[in-house]
Protein backbone atom coordinates (compact mmCIF):
# COMPACT_ATOMS: atom_id res chain seq x y z
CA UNK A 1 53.68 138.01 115.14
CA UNK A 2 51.40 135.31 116.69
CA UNK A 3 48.89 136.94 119.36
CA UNK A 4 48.49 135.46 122.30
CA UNK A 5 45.26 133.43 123.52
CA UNK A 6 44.27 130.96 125.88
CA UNK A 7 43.56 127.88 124.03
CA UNK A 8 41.12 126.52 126.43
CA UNK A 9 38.79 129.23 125.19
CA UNK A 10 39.85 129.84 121.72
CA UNK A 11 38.41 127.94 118.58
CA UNK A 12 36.71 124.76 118.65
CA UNK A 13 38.61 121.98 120.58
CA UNK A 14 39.13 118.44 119.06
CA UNK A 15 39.24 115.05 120.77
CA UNK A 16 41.67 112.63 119.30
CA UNK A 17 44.44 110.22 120.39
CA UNK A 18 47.92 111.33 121.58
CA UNK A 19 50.91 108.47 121.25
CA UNK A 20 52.63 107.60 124.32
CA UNK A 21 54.30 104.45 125.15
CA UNK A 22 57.77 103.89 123.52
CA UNK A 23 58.63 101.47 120.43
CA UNK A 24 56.63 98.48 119.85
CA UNK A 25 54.72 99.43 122.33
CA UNK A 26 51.81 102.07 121.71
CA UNK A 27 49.63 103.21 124.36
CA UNK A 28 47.28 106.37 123.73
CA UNK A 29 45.79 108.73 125.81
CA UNK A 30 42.40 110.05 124.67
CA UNK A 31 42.81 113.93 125.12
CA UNK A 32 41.01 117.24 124.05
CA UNK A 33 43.49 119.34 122.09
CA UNK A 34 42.87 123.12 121.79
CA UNK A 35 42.03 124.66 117.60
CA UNK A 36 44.11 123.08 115.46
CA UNK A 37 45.06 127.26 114.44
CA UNK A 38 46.83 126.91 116.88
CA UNK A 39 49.89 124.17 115.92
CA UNK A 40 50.16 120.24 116.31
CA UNK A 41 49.20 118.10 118.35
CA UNK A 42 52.33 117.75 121.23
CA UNK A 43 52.35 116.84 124.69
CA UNK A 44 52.05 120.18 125.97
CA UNK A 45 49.56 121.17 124.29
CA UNK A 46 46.82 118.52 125.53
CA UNK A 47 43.72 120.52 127.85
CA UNK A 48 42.94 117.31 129.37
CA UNK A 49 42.85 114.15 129.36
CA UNK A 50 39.74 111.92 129.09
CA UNK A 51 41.04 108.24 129.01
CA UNK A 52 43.30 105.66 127.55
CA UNK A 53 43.19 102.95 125.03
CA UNK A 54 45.63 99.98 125.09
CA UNK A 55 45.54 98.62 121.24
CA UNK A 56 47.87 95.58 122.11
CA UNK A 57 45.71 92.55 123.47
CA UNK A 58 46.52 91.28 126.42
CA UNK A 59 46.37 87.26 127.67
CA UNK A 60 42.47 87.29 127.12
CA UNK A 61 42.78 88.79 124.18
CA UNK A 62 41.12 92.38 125.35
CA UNK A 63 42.22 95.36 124.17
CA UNK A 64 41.81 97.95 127.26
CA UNK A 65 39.75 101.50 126.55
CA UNK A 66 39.12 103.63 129.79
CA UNK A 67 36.95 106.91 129.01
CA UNK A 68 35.49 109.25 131.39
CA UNK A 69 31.99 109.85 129.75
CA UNK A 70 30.88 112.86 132.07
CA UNK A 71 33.77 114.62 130.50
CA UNK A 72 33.54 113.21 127.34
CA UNK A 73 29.73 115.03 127.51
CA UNK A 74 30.96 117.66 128.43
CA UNK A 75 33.54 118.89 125.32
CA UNK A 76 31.45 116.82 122.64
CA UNK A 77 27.92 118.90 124.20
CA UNK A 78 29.18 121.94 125.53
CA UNK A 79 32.47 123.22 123.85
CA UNK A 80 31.01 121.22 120.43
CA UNK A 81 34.76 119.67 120.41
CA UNK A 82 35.57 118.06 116.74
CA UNK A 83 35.97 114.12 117.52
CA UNK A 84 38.71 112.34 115.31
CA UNK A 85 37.61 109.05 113.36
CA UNK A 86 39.89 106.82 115.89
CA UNK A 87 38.06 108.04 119.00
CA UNK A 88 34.47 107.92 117.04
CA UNK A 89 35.20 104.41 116.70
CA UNK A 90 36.16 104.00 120.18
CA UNK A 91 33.16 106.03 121.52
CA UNK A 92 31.15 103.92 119.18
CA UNK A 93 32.39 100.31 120.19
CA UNK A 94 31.97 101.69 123.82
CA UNK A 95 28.35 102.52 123.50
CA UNK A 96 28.20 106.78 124.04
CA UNK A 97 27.57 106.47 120.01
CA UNK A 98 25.95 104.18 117.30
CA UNK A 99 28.89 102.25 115.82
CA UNK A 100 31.04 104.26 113.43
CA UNK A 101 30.93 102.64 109.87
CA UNK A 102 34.43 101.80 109.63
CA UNK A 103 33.85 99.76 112.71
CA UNK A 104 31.78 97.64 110.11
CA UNK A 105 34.21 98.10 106.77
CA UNK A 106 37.12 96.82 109.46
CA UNK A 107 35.40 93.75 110.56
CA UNK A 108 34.26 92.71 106.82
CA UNK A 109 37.93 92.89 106.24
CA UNK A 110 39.10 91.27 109.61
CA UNK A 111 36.44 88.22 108.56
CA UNK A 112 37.81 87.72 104.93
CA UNK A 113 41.74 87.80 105.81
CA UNK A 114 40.80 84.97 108.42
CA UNK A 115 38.38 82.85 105.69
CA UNK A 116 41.44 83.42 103.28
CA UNK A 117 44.15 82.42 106.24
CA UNK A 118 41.96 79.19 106.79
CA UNK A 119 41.73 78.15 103.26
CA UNK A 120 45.35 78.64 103.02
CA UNK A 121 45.84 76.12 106.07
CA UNK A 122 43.33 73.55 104.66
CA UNK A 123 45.56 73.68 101.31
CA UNK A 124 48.45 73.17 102.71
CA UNK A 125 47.23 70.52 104.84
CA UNK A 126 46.13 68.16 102.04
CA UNK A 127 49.65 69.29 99.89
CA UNK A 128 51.06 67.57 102.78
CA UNK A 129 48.42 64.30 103.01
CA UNK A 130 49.07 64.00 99.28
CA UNK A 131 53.43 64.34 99.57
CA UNK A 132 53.10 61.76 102.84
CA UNK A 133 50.60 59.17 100.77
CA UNK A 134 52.94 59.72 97.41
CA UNK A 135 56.10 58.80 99.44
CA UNK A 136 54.71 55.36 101.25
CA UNK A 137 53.48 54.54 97.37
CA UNK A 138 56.94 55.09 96.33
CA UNK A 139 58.68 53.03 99.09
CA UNK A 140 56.38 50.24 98.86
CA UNK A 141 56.76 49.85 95.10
C-alpha cells in the first residue's frame, strides 16, 4: 500500500522541463517536480513553476527562455533539487552556471552540418555552371 507524504517535503526535488504546447508546437515550462519515488513526471504533479523556454525561433531568430533566478536559488541551494541536463544547459547559456559541455559538443556539431550544407551548395553550384557551359558548347557546334 503506498503511504502517504507530502511531496513538497519528501525526497530530493528535481528541476527539469515539462511539455506543453500541442503538436508541432512544443513549449516547456521549467518546473520543480517532487522525488522521482514518487511516479512520473505529469501535470499534476509539478510544485512550481520557475519559467518557460520557447525552442521554436521566432522572426529574429531567438529562441525565448524566461527563468525566475531567486527561485531557481532557492531549490538548487536550499532543497539541493537534482537539475536535468536540458535545464543545466539552459541555466548555463543564461549565465546562473558555467556553460554545460554539451552546450559545446552541440555547437561543434551545429558548425560542421552547416560547413558540410555549404560545400554541398558550392557543388552543386558549379554541377550546374558546368551542365549550362556544356549545353551552349553543344548548340553552337
Amino acid at each position: 500500500m503506498r503511504k502517504l507524504v507530502i511531496p513538497k517535503y519528501f525526497g530530493r526535488p528535481s528541476i527539469g522541463l515539462a511539455l506543453f504546447g500541442c503538436t508541432n508546437r512544443p513549449f516547456y515550462h521549467v518546473c520543480v517536480f517532487p522525488d522521482r519515488a514518487l511516479g512520473r513526471r505529469y501535470e499534476g504533479n509539478i510544485l512550481e513553476q520557475v519559467g518557460t523556454f520557447d525552442p521554436l525561433p521566432n522572426q529574429k531568430n531567438e529562441k525565448l527562455v524566461a527563468l525566475n533566478f531567486g527561485r531557481l536559488k532557492y531549490w538548487i541551494g536550499e532543497r539541493n533539487a537534482h537539475i536535468s541536463v536540458p535545464v543545466l544547459e539552459l541555466l548555463g547559456l543564461s549565465g546562473l552556471f558555467p556553460i554545460h559541455p554539451k552546450s559545446f559538443i552541440r555547437a561543434k556539431d551545429n558548425r560542421a552540418l552547416i560547413a558540410d550544407q555549404q560545400l554541398k551548395a558550392v557543388a552543386e553550384a558549379s554541377n550546374a555552371e558546368k551542365l549550362s557551359e556544356e549545353q551552349v558548347n553543344s548548340k553552337t557546334l
